[in-house]
Protein backbone atom coordinates (compact mmCIF):
# COMPACT_ATOMS: atom_id res chain seq x y z
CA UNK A 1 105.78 87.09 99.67
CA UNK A 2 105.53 90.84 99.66
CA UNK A 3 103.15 93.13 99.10
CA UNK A 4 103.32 94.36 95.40
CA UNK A 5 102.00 92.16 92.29
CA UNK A 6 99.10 89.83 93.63
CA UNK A 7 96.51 89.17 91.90
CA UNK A 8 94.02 90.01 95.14
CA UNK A 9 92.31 92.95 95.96
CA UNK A 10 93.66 94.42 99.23
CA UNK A 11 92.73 97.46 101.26
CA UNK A 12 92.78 98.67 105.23
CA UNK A 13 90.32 96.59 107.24
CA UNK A 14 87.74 99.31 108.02
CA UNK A 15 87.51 99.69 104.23
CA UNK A 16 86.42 96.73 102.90
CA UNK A 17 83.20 96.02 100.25
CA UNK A 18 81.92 92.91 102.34
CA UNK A 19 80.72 95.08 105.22
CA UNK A 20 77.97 97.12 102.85
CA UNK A 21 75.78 93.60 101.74
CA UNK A 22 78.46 91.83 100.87
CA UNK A 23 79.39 87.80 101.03
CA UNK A 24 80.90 88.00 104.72
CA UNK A 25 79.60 84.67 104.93
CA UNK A 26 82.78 83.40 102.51
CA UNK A 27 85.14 85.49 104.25
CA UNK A 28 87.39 84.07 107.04
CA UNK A 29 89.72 85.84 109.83
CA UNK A 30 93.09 83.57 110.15
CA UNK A 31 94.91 85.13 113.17
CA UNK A 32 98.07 84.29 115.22
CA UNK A 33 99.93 83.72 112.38
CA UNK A 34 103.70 83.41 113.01
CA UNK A 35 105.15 86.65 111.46
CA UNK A 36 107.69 84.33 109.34
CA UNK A 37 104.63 83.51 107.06
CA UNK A 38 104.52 84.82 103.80
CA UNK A 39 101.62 85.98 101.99
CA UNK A 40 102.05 83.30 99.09
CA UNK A 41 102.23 80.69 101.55
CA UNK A 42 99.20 81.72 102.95
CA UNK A 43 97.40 81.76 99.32
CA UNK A 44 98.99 78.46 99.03
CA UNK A 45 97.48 76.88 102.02
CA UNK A 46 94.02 78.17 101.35
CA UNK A 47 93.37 77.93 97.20
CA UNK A 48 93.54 73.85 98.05
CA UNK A 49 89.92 74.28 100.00
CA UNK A 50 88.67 76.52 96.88
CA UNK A 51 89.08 79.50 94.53
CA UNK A 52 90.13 82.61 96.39
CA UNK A 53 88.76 86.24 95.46
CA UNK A 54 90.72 88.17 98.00
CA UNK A 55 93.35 87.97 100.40
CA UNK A 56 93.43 90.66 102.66
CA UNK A 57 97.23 90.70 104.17
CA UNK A 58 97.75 93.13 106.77
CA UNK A 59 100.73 94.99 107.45
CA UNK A 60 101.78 97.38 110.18
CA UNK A 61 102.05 100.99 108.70
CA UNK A 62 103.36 103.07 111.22
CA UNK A 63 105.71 102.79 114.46
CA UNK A 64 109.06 100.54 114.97
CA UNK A 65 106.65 97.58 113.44
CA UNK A 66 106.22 99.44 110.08
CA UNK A 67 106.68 97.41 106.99
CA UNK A 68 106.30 94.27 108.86
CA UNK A 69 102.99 91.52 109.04
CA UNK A 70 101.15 91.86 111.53
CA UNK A 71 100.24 88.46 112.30
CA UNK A 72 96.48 87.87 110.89
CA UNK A 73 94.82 88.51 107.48
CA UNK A 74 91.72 87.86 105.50
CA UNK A 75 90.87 85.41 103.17
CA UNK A 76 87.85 85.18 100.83
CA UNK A 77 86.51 82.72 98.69
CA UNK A 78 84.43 82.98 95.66
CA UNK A 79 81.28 80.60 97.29
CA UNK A 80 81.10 79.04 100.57
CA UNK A 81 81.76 75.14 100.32
């Protein structure tokens, strides 16, 4: 887990390249995830169903919540299968 040294391309939600012509079409929303779940695990679970580009992991930034996940992320594959 944690949020330093992956090898994926992260950055806030309303910032992302898919939005401007992107591949959206590879790129899934996985949401109520228990907030025990690592980031690694979540790479883990995913490369088995193909090669990942990105994994956007969110975190809370401000309030009592900062520092923790905040329960969904973004995963992106290199082609839709």
């Amino acid at each position: 887990g944690g949020r330093g040294g992956s090898m994926f391309g992260r950055g806030p939600i309303g910032n992302t390249n898919n939005r401007a012509g992107g591949h959206a079409e590879h790129r899934l929303y996985v949401g109520n995830m228990d907030g025990r779940m690592s980031e690694g695990a979540v790479l883990k679970l995913f490369k088995q169903f193909g090669n990942l580009k990105r994994c956007d992991y969110l975190w809370h930034v401000t309030g009592p919540k900062r520092g923790q996940p905040r329960g969904f992320c973004f995963v992106e594959f290199e082609k839709q299968e």
